[in-house]
Protein backbone atom coordinates (compact mmCIF):
# COMPACT_ATOMS: atom_id res chain seq x y z
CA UNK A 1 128.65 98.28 23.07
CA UNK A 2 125.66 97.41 20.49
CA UNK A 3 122.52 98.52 21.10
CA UNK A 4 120.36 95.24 21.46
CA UNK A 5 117.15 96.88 22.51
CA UNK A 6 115.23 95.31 20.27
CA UNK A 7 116.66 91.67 20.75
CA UNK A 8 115.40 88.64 23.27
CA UNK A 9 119.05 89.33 24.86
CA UNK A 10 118.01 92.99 25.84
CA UNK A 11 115.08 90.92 27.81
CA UNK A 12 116.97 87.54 29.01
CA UNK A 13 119.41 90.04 30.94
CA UNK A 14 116.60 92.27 32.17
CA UNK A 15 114.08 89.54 33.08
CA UNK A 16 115.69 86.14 32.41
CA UNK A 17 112.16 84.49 33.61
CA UNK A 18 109.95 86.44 31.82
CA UNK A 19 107.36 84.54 29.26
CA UNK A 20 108.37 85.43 26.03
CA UNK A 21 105.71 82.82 24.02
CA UNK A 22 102.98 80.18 25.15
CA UNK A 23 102.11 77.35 22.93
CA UNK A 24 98.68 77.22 23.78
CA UNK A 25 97.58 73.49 22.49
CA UNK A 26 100.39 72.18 25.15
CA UNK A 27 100.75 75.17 27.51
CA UNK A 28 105.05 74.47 26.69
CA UNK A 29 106.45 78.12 28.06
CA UNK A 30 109.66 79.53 26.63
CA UNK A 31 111.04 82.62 28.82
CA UNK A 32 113.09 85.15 26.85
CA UNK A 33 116.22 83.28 28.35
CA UNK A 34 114.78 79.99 27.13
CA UNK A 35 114.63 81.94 23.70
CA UNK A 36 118.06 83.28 24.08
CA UNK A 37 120.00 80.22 24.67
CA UNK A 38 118.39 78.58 22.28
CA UNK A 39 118.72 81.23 19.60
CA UNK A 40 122.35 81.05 19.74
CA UNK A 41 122.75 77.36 19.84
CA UNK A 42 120.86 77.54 16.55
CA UNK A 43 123.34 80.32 15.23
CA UNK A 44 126.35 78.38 16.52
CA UNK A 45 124.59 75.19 14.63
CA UNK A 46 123.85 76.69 11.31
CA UNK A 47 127.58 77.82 11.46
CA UNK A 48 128.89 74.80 12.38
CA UNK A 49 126.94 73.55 9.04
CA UNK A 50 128.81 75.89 6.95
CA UNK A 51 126.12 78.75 6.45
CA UNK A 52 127.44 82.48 6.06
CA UNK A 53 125.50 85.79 6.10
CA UNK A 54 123.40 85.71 3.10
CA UNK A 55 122.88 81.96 2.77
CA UNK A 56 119.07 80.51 2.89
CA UNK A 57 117.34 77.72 5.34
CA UNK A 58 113.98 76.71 4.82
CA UNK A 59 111.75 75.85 7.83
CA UNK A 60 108.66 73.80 7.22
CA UNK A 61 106.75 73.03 10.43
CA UNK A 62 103.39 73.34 12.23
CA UNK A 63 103.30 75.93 14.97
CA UNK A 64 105.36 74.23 17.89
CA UNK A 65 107.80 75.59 19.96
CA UNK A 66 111.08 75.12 18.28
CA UNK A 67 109.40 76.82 15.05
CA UNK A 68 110.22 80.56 16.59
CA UNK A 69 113.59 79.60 18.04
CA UNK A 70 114.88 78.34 14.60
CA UNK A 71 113.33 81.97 13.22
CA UNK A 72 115.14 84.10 15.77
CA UNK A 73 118.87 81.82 15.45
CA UNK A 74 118.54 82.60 11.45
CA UNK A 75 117.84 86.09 12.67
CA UNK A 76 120.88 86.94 13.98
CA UNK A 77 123.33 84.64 12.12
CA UNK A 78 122.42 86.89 8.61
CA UNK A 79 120.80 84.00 7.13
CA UNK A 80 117.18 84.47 4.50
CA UNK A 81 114.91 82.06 6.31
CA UNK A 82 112.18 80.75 4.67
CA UNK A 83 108.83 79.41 6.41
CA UNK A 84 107.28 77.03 4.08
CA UNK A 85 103.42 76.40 4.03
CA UNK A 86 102.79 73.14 5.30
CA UNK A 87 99.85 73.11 2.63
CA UNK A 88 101.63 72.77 -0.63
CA UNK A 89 102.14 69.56 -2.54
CA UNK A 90 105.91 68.10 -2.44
CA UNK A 91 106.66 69.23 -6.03
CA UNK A 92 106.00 73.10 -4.77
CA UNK A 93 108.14 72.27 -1.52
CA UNK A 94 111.07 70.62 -3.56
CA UNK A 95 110.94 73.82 -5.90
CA UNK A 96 111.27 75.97 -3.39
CA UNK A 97 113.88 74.57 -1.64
CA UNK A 98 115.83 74.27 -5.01
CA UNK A 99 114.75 77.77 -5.86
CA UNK A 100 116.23 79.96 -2.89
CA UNK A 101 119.12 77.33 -3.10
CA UNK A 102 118.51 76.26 0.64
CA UNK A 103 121.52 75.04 2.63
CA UNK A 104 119.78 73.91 5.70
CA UNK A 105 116.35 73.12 5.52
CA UNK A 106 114.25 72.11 9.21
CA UNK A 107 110.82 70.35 9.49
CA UNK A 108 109.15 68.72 11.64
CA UNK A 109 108.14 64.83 12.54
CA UNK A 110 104.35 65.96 11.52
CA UNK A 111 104.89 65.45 7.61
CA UNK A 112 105.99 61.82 7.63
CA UNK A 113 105.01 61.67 4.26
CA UNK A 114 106.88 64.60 2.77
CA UNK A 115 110.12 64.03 4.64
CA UNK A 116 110.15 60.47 3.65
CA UNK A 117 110.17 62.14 -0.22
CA UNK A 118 112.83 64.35 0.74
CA UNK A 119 115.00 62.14 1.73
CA UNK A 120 114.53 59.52 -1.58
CA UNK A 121 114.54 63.01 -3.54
CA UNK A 122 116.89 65.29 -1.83
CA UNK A 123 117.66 68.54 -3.31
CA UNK A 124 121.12 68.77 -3.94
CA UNK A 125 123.48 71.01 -1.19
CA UNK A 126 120.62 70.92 1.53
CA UNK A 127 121.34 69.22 4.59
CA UNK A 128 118.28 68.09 6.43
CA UNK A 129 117.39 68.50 10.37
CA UNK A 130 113.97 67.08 12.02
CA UNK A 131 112.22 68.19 15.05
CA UNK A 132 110.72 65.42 17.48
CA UNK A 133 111.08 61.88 16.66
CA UNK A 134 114.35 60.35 14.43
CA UNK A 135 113.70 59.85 10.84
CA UNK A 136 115.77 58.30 8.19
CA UNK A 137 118.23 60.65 6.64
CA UNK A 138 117.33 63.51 8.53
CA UNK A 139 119.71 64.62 11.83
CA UNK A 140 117.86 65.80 15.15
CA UNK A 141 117.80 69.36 14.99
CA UNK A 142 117.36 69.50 18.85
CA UNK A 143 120.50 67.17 19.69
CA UNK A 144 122.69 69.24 17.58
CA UNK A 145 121.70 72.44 18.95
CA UNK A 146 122.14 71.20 22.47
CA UNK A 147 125.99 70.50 21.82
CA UNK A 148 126.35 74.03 20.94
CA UNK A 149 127.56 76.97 22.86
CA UNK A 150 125.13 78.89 24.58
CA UNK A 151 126.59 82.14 23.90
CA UNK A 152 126.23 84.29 20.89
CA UNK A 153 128.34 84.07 17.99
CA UNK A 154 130.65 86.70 17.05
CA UNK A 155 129.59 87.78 14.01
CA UNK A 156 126.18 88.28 14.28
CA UNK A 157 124.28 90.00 11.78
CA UNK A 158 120.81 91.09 11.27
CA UNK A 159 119.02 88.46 8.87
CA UNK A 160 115.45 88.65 7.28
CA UNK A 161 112.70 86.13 6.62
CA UNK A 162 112.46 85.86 2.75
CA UNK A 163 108.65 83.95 2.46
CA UNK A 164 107.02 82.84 -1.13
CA UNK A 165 103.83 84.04 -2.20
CA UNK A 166 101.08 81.50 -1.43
CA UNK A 167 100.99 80.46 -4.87
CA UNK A 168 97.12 81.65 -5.20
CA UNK A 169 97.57 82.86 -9.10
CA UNK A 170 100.34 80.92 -10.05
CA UNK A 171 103.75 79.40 -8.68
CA UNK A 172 105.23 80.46 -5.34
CA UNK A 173 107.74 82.98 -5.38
CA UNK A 174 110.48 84.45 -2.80
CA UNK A 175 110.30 88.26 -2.11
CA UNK A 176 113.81 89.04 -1.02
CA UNK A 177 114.69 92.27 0.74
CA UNK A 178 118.01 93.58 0.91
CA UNK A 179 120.00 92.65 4.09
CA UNK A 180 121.14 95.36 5.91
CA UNK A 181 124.62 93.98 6.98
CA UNK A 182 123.52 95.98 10.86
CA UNK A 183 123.82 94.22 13.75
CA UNK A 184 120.72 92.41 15.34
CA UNK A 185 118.86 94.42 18.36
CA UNK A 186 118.69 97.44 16.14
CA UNK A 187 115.44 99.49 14.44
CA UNK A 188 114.30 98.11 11.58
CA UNK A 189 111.80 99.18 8.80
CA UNK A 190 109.16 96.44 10.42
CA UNK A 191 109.84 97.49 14.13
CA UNK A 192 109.05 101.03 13.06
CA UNK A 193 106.23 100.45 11.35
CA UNK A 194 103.69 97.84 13.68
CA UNK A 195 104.89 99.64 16.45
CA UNK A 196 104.18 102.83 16.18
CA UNK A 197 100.39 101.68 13.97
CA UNK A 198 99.75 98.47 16.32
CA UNK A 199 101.65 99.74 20.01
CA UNK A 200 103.59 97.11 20.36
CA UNK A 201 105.40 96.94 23.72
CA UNK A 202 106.48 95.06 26.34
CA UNK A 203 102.93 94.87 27.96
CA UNK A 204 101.45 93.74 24.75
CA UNK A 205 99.68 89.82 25.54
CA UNK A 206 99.45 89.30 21.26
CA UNK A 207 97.56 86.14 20.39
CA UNK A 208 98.22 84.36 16.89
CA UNK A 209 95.21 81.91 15.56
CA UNK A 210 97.26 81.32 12.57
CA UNK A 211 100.14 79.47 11.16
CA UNK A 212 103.45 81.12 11.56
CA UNK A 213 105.08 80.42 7.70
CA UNK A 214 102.60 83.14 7.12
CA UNK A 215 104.05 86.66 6.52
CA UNK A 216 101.48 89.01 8.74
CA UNK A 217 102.18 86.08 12.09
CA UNK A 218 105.50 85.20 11.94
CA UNK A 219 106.40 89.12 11.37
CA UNK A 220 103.87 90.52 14.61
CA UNK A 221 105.00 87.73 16.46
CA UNK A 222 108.74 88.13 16.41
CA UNK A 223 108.44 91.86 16.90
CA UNK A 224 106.10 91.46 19.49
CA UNK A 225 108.87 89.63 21.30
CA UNK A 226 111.62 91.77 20.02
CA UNK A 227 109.70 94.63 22.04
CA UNK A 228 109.76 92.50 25.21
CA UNK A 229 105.96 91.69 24.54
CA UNK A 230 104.53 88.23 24.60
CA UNK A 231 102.71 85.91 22.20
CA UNK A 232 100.67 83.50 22.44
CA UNK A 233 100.32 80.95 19.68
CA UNK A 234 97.37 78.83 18.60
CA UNK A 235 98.23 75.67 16.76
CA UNK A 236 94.74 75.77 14.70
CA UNK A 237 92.37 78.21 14.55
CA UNK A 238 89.33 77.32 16.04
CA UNK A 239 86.52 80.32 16.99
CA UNK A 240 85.45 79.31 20.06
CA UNK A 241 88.81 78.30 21.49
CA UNK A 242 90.04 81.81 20.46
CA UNK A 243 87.63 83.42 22.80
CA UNK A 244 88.95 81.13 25.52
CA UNK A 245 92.51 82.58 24.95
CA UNK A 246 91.26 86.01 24.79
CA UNK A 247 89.95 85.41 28.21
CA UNK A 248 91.98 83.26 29.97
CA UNK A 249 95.20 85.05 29.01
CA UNK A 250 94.48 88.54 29.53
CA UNK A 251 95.36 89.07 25.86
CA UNK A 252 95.76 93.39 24.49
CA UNK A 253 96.64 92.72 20.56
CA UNK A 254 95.48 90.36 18.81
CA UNK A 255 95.22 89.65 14.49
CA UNK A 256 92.33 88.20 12.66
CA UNK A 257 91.51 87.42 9.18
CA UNK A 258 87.72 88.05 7.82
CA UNK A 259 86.99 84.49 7.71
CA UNK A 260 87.89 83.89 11.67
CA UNK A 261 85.60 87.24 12.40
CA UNK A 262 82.90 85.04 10.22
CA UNK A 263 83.44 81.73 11.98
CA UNK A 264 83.32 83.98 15.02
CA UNK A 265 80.04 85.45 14.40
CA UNK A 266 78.20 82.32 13.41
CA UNK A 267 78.72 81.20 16.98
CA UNK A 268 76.05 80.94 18.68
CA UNK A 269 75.44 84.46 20.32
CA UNK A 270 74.85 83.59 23.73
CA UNK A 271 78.46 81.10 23.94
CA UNK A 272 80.57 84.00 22.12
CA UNK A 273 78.69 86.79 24.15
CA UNK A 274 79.49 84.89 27.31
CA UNK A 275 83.31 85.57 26.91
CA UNK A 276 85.67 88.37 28.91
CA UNK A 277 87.08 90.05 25.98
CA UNK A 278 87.88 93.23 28.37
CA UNK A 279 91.43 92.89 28.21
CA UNK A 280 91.31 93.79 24.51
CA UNK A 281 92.93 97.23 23.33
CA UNK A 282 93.50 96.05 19.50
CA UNK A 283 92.32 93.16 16.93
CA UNK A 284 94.03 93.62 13.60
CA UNK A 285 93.05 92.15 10.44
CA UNK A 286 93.96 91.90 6.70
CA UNK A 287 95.14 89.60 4.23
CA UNK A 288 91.68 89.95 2.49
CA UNK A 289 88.85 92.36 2.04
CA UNK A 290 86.28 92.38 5.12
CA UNK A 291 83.06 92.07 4.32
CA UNK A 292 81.39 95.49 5.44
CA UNK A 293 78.37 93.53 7.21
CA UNK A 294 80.95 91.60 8.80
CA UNK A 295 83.05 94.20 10.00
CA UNK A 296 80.13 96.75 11.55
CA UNK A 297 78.80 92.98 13.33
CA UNK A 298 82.79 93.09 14.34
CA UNK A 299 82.87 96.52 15.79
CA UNK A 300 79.27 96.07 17.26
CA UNK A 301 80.96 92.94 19.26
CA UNK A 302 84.31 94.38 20.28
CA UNK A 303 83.76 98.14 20.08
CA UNK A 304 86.21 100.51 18.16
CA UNK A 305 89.70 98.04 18.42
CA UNK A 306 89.74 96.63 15.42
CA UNK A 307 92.12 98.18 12.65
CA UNK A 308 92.77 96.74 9.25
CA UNK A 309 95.62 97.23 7.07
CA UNK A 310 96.78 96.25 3.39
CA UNK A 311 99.57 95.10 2.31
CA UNK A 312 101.32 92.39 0.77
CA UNK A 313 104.32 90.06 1.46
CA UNK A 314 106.48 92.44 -0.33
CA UNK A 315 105.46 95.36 1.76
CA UNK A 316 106.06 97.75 -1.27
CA UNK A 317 102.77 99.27 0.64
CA UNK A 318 100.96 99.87 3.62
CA UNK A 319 97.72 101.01 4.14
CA UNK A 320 96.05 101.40 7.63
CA UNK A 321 92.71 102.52 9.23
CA UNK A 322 90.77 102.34 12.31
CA UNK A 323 87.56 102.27 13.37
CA UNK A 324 86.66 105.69 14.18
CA UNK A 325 88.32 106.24 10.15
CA UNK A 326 86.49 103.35 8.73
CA UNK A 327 83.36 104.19 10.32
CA UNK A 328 83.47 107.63 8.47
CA UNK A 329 84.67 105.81 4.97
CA UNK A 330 83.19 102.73 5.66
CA UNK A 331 84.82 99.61 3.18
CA UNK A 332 88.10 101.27 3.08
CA UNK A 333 91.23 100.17 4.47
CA UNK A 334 93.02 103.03 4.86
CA UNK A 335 95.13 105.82 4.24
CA UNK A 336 99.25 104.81 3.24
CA UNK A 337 101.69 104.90 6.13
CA UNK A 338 104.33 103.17 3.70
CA UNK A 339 104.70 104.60 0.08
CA UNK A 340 102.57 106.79 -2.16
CA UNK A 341 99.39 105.38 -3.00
CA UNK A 342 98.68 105.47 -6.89
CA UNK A 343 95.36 104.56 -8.89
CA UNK A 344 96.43 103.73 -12.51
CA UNK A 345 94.70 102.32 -15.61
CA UNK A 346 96.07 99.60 -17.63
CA UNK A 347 98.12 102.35 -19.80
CA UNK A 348 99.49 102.88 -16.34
CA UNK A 349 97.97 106.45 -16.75
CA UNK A 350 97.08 107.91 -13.35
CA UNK A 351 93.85 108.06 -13.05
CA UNK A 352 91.22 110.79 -10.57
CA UNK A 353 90.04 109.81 -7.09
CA UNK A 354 86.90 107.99 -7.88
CA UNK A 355 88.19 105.43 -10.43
CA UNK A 356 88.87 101.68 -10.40
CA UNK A 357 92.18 100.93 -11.41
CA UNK A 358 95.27 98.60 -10.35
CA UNK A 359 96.94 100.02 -7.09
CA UNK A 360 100.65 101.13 -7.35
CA UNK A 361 102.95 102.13 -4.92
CA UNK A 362 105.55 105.03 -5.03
CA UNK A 363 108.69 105.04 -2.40
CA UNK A 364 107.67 101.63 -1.11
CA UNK A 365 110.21 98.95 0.62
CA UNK A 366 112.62 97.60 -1.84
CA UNK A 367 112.47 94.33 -2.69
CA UNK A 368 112.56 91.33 -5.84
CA UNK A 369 111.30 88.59 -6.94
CA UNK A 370 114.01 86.04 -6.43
CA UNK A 371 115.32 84.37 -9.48
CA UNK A 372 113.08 85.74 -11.72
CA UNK A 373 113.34 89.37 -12.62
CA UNK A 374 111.09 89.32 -15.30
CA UNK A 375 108.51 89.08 -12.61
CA UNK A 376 109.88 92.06 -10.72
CA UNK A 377 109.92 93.72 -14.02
CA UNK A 378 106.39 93.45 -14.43
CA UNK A 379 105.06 94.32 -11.23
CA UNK A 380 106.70 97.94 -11.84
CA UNK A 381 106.05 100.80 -13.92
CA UNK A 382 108.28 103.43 -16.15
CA UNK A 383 107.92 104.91 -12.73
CA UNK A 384 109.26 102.68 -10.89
CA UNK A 385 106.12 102.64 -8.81
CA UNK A 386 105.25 98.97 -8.18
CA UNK A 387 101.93 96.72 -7.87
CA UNK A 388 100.56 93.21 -6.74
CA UNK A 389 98.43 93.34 -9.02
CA UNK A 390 95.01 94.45 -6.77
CA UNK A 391 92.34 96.47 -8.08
CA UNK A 392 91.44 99.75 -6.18
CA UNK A 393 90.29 102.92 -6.00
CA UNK A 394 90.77 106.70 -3.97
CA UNK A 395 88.73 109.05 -2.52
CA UNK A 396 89.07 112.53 -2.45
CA UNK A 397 90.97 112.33 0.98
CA UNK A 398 93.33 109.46 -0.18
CA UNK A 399 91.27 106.52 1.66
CA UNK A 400 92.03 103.44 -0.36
CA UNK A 401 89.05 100.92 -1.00
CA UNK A 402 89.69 97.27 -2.40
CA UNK A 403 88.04 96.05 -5.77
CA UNK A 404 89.26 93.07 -6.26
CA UNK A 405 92.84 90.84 -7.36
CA UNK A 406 93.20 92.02 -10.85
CA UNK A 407 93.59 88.74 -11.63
CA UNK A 408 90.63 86.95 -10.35
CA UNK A 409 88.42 89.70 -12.63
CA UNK A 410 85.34 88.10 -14.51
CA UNK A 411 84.37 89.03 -18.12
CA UNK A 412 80.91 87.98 -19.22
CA UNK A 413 80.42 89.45 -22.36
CA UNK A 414 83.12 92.06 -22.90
CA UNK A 415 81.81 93.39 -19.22
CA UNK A 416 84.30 93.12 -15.95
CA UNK A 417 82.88 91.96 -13.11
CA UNK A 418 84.85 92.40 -9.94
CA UNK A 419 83.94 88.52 -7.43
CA UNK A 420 84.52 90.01 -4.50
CA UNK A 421 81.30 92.11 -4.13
CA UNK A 422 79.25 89.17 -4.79
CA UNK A 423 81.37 87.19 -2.32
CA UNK A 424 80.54 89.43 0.70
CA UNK A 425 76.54 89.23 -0.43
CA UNK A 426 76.58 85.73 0.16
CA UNK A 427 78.83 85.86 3.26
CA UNK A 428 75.66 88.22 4.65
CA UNK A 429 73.10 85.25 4.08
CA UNK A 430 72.61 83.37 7.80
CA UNK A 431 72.72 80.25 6.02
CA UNK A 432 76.75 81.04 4.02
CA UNK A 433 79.73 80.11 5.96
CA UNK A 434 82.35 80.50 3.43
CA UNK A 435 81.90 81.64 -0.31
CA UNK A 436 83.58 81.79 -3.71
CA UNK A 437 82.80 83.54 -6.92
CA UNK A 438 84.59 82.46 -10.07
CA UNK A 439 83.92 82.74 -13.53
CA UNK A 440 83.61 79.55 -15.47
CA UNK A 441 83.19 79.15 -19.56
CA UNK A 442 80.24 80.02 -21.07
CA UNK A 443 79.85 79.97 -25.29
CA UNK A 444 78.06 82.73 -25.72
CA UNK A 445 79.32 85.31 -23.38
CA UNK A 446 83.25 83.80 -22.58
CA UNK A 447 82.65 83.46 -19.06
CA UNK A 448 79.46 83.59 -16.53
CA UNK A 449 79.34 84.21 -12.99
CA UNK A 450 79.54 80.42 -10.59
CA UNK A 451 79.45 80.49 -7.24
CA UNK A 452 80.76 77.66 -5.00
CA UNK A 453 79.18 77.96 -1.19
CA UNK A 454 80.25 76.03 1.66
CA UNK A 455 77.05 75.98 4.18
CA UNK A 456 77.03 76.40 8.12
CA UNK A 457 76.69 73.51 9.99
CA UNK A 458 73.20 71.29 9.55
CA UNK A 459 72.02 72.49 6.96
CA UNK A 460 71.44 70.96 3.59
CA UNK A 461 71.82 71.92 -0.08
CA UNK A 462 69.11 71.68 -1.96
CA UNK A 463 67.42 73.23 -5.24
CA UNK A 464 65.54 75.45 -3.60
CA UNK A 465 68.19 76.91 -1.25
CA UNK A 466 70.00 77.67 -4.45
CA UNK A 467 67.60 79.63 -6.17
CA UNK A 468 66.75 81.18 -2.99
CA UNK A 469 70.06 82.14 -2.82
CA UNK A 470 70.66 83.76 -6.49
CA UNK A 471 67.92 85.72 -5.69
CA UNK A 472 69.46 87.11 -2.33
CA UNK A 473 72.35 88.36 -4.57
CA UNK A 474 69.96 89.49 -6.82
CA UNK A 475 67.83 91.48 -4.73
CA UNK A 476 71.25 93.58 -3.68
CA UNK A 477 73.27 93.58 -7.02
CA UNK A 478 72.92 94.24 -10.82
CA UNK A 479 72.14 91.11 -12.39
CA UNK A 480 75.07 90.36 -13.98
CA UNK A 481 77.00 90.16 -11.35
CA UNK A 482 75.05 87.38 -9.55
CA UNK A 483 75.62 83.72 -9.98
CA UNK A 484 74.27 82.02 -12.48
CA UNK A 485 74.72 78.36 -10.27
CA UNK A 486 76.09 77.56 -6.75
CA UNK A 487 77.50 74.68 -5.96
CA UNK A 488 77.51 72.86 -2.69
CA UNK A 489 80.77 71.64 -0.95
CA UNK A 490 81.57 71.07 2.22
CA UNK A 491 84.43 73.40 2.67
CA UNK A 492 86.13 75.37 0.19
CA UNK A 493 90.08 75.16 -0.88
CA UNK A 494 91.64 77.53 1.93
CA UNK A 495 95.15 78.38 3.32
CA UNK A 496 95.05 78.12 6.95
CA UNK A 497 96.01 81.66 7.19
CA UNK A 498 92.65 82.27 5.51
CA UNK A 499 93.52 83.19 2.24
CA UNK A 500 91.29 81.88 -0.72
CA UNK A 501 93.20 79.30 -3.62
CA UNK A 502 90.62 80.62 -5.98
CA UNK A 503 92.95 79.46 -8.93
CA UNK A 504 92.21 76.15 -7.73
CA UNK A 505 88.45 76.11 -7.99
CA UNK A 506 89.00 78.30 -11.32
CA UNK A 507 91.13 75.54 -13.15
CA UNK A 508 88.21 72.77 -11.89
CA UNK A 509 85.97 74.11 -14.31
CA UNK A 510 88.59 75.49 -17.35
CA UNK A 511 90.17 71.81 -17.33
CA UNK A 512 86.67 70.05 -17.34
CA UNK A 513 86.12 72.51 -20.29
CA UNK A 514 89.01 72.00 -22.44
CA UNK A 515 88.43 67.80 -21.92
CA UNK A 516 84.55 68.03 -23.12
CA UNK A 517 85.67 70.23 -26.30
CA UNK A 518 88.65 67.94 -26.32
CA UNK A 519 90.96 71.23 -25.96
């Protein structure tokens, strides 16, 4: 007898009717016998289709119902599943399907367009399943599932999402962790670690505002179910319907990013005030530095629930802190609960608690960069301690505090200049809903700081608001690190899971560059 404890079986035998997600847009239910039966339909289907423990299936779909159920059949059929962001361009979906070498790949009847491509361009060896309406060249996912048996298969195997970077500094790639060849139902490293930061249990109500092919959702939301908790999914973010959710649903965990805590604090105060957020015991956020101003606004709000954590995809890392901790070393996000943290300088030298340098990890999770281990080479030292490349810094009781994305670094005149503190400036101004800092060409110095500012609602660019912006920056940071020009636009190149394609405003301005020198 296995030990399944940690599976949707463990909970389909205990409490067949239980609720194991919501979809909130359309209120469809699946109970953790729902989940079950269609788990192992989907195992039974992928292999019926010829897939064996190790192969890869790539899932590109909104969040909808099926999306999970696919996630949790690779899950215990040993496969590397791959949710795709429904944001990139064809050529970066067709290369990753090529690249992981995909045998099965899912979407949905929501990209007309790119499934219509896929099947005039198919990548050789995948075969190709829609959910909802037929489409040409692609077989319903949902009637071959249903003609499978609604048992498990008997080989089942513990298998492991294997997601790409979001391609925010250069082309996606897969970060592949070892399979453990254990059964499903078992600990794992992930289990282990959200449970015992976040409390994850089977009382836990966890809402998700954002899209599952995301790493930090898809991860809390299957081992929120796994635990016998249950999750409630948003389709879209939107701020106001959040605190609907919140209410409505009784909901106890719950993860954020620091542009949904800004979209919810430019709500008007009396509608956001006017929600029951009670019910709350934890809000978690990451993905990107929180503006301090932000955060004490945050904590002010929802009193001291909200922990933030860092870490990457790769989870090579983990920091963690909570509010009580932040409140003491306020800007930090945390202490590591995965790994040794490591401050090093571009010699790779350690370097003292005090100093900016890029952030290593020592004794982190395993993993690669799949199909290119040049990459993987880079990203770790003669150590073998490895990096994502983020710029950091200690203090003298091992509290980690974010710089910047060593990558995104400005150099005006031989001097660095780290975006991100003049980001969350601007993000302070009443007037700033969203806000980029970049550094564009300049002849005499390389680069100078440009800022590109998406307003809040009604309000107008103008001359004046510009200047009277520079100066806001001005008036709470050295000079050089304050724009030099904003531009107006009416919202700025985001993932929907919140994360900033800075590369993509960058290259605007190099490529305009280059054509005017005639480079």
């Amino acid at each position: 007898m296995t030990n399944d404890i940690f599976h949707p079986r463990h909970y389909a035998k205990k409490s067949p009717d239980a609720l194991a997600y919501r979809m909130c847009a359309t209120g469809e239910d699946v109970t953790f016998l729902q989940l079950e039966t269609r788990a192992n339909q989907g195992a039974h289907l992928f292999r019926a289709a010829g897939l064996h423990v190790g192969d890869h299936i790539v899932i590109m779909m909104e969040n909808r119902r099926e999306f999970l159920e696919i996630c949790f059949a690779a899950d215990r059929a040993g496969l590397y599943y791959t949710t795709v962001s429904t944001h990139l361009t064809f050529d970066e979906i067709s290369y990753i399907i090529a690249d992981c070498g995909a045998r099965v790949v899912v979407t949905s009847d929501h990209f007309s367009e790119t499934n219509r491509k896929l099947h005039e361009t198919p990548v050789p060896g995948a075969r190709l399943f829609i959910v909802g309406e037929p489409t040409r060249g692609f077989e319903s996912w949902s009637e071959a599932a249903q003609s499978q048996p609604r048992t498990p298969i008997p080989d089942e195997v513990q298998g492991l999402d294997m997601l790409y970077s979001s391609g925010t500094t250069g082309r996606p790639k897969g970060i592949k962790w070892p399979l453990t060849g254990e059964k499903p139902g078992g600990r794992t490293m992930l289990i282990d670690l959200l449970t015992s930061l976040f409390g994850y249990d089977s009382d836990t109500r966890y809402l998700s505002p954002a899209p599952l092919y995301h790493a930090a959702p898809l991860r809390h939301t299957m081992v929120t179910i796994k635990m016998g908790g249950t999750a409630f999914i948003m389709t879209k973010f939107d701020a106001q319907n959040a605190l609907e959710i919140i209410e409505k649903e009784n909901i106890t965990h719950s993860q954020w990013v620091p542009t949904m805590f800004v979209r919810l604090l430019k709500l008007p105060r009396e509608l956001r005030e006017s929600f029951n957020i009670s019910s709350m015991k934890m809000a978690v956020h990451a993905a990107a530095p929180c503006p301090v101003s932000v955060k004490h606004q945050m904590i002010n709000w929802w009193g001291p629930i909200i922990h933030e954590y860092y870490a990457g995809t790769e989870n090579n890392g983990f920091t963690s802190i909570n509010t009580e901790e932040w409140l003491i070393h306020e800007g930090s996000v945390g202490t590591a609960k995965l790994g040794v943290l490591h401050i090093c300088d571009e010699a790779g030298n350690e370097l003292q608690n005090g100093h900016e340098g890029e952030i290593f990890f020592e004794n982190g999770h395993q993993f690669e960069y799949y199909n290119d281990p040049e990459k993987t080479e880079a990203c770790t030292n003669e150590f073998g301690w490895t990096s994502l490349g983020d710029i950091g810094r200690k203090d003298a009781e091992g509290y980690l505090f974010l710089t910047d994305r060593k990558s995104f670094v400005i150099i005006s005149g031989g001097v660095n200049i780290y975006p991100q503190e003049t980001e969350n400036v601007l993000l302070g101004h009443p007037l700033v809903l969203d806000a980029a800092v970049i550094g564009v060409p300049n002849e005499d110095f390389g680069e100078e700081v440009k800022a590109v500012v998406q307003l809040v609602e009604n309000h107008e660019r103008s001359p004046d608001l510009e200047a009277a912006l520079i100066e806001y920056c001005r008036s709470q940071l050295s000079s050089i690190k304050c724009p030099r020009t904003i531009e107006f636009r009416k919202t700025l190149p985001r993932a929907a899971t919140g994360k900033l394609y800075k590369r993509k405003l960058r290259d605007e301005y190099w490529t305009q560059s280059s054509s005017i020198s005639g480079g």
